[in-house]
Protein backbone atom coordinates (compact mmCIF):
# COMPACT_ATOMS: atom_id res chain seq x y z
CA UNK A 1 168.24 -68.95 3.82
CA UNK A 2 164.98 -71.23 2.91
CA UNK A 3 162.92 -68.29 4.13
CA UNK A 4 164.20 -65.88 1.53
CA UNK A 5 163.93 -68.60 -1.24
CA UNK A 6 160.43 -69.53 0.02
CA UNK A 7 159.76 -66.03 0.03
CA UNK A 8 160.62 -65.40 -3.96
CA UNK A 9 158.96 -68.50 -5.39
CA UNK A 10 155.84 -67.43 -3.36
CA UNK A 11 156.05 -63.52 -4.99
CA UNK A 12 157.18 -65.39 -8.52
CA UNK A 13 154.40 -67.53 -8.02
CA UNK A 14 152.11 -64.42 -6.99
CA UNK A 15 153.13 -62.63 -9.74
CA UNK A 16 152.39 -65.06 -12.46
CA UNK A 17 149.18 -65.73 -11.45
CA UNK A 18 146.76 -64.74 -14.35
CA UNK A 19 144.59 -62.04 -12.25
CA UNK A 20 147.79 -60.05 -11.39
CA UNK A 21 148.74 -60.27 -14.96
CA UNK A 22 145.22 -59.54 -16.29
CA UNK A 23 145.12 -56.47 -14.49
CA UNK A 24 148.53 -55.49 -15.54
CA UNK A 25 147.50 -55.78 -19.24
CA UNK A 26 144.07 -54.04 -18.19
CA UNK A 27 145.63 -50.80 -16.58
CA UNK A 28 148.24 -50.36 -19.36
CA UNK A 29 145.44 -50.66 -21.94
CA UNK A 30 143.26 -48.45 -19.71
CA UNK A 31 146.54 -46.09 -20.17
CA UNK A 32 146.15 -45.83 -23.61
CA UNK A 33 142.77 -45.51 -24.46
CA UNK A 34 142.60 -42.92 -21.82
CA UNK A 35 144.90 -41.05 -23.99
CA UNK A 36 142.76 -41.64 -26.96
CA UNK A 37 139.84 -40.70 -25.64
CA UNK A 38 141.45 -37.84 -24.23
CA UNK A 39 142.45 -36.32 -27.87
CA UNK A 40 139.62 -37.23 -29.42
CA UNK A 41 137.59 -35.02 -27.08
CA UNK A 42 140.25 -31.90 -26.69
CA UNK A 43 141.28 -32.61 -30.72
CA UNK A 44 138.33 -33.52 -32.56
CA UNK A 45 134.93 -32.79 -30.17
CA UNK A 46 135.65 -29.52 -28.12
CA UNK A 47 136.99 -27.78 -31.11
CA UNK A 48 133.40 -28.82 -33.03
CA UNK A 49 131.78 -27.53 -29.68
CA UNK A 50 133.68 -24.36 -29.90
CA UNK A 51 132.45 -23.64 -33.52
CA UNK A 52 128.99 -24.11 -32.60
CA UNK A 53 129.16 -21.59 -29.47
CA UNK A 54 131.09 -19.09 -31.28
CA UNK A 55 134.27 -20.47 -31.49
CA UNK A 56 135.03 -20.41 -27.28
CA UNK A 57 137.79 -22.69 -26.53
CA UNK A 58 136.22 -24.12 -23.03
CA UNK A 59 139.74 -24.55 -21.90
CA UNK A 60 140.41 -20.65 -21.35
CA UNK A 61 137.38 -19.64 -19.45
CA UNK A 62 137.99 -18.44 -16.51
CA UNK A 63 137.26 -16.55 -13.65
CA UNK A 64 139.82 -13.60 -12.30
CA UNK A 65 139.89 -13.39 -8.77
CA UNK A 66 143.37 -11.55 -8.80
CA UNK A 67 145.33 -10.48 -11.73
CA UNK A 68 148.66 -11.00 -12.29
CA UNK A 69 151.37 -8.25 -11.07
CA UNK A 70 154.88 -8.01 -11.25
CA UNK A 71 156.22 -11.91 -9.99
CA UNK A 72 152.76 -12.82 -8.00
CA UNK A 73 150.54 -15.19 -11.01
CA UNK A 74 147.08 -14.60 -11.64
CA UNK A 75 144.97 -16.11 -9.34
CA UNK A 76 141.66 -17.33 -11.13
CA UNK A 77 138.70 -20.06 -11.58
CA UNK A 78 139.45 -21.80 -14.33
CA UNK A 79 135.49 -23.02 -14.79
CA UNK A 80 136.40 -24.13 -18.68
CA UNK A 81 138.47 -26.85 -17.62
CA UNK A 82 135.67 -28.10 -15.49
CA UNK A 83 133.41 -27.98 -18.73
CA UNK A 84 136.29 -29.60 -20.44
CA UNK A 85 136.58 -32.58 -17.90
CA UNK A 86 132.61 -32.61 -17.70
CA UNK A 87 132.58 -34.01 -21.07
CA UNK A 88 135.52 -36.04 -21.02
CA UNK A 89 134.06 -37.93 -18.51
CA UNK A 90 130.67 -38.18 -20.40
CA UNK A 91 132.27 -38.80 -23.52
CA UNK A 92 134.76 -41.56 -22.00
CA UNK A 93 131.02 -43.18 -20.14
CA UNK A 94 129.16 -43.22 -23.43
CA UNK A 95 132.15 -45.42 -25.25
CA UNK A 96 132.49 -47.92 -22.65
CA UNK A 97 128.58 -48.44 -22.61
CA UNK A 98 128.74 -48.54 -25.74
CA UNK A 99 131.14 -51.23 -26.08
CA UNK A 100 129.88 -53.23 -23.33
CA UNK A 101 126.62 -53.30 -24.38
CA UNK A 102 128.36 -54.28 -27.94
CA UNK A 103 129.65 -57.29 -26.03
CA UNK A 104 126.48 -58.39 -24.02
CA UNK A 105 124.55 -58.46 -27.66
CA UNK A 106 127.21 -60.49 -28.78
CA UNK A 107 127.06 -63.09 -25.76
CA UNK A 108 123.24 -63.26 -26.31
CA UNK A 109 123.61 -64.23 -29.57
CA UNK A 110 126.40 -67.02 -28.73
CA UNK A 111 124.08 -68.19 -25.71
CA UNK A 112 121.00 -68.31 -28.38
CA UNK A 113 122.34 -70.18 -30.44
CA UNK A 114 123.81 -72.94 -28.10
CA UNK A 115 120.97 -74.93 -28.20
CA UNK A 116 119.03 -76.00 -24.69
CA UNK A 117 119.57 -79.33 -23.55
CA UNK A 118 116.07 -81.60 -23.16
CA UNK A 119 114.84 -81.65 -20.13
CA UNK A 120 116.43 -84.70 -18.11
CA UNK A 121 114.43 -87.71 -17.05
CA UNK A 122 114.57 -88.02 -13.63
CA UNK A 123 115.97 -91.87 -12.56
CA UNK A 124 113.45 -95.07 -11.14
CA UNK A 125 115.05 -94.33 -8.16
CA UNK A 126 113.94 -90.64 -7.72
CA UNK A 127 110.18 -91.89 -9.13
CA UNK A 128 110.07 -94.45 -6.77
CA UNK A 129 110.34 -92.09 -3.73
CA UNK A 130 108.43 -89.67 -5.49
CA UNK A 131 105.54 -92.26 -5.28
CA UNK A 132 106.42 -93.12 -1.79
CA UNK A 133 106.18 -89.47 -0.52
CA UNK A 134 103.12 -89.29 -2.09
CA UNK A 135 101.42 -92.54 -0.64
CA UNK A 136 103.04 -91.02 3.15
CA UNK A 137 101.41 -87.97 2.61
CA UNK A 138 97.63 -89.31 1.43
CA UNK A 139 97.85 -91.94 4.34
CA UNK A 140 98.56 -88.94 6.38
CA UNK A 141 95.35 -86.99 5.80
């Protein structure tokens, strides 16, 4: 019985460790601006990118390998969806550089103006054998 009880303080204990939970807030975040990302590209930049080949919806194009008859479905390439993920994925890279390099200006600024501590004298003790080595070292030669 102290096995099972050891065991659920341990996973309690495992799961309110601050990593677990920072990931758990990072992937459900990661969720969601997934999905924004996602419908600002399919609502907002593909359409724009339509207009300006002609009004092609990327998401259609595709290649027919073999139409569909009677209850068989068409069998085809769909190439526009690759296009369409292509620039998700570019369009999802360019906001998170973006954004980190929006944080790493913001950390050089904080670390600028922290200001640098004076150099630190180093203590008689660490002079005195400072001197010594030296004195070694010429009596050496």
């Amino acid at each position: 019985m102290k096995e099972t009880k050891g065991f659920f303080a341990e996973f309690r204990e495992f799961i309110s460790r601050g990593s677990v939970v920072d990931l758990a807030v990072g992937v459900i975040i990661g969720g969601a601006f997934t999905a924004i990302v996602t419908s600002l590209v399919n609502d907002i930049v593909m359409p724009a990118i339509g207009i300006l080949f002609g009004g092609i919806d990327f998401t259609s194009l595709r290649y027919v390998i073999t139409p569909a008859s009677g209850d068989v479905a068409e069998a085809a390439i769909y190439y526009g969806r690759f296009i369409q993920n292509i620039i998700n994925f570019l369009l999802i890279a360019l906001v998170i550089f973006t954004i980190i390099r929006i944080i790493n200006k913001f950390r050089r600024k904080k670390e600028e103006s922290i200001p640098e501590t004076a150099a630190v004298e180093p203590s008689e003790e660490a002079v005195l054998l400072r001197e010594i080595r030296d004195l070694i070292s010429r009596n050496e030669k």
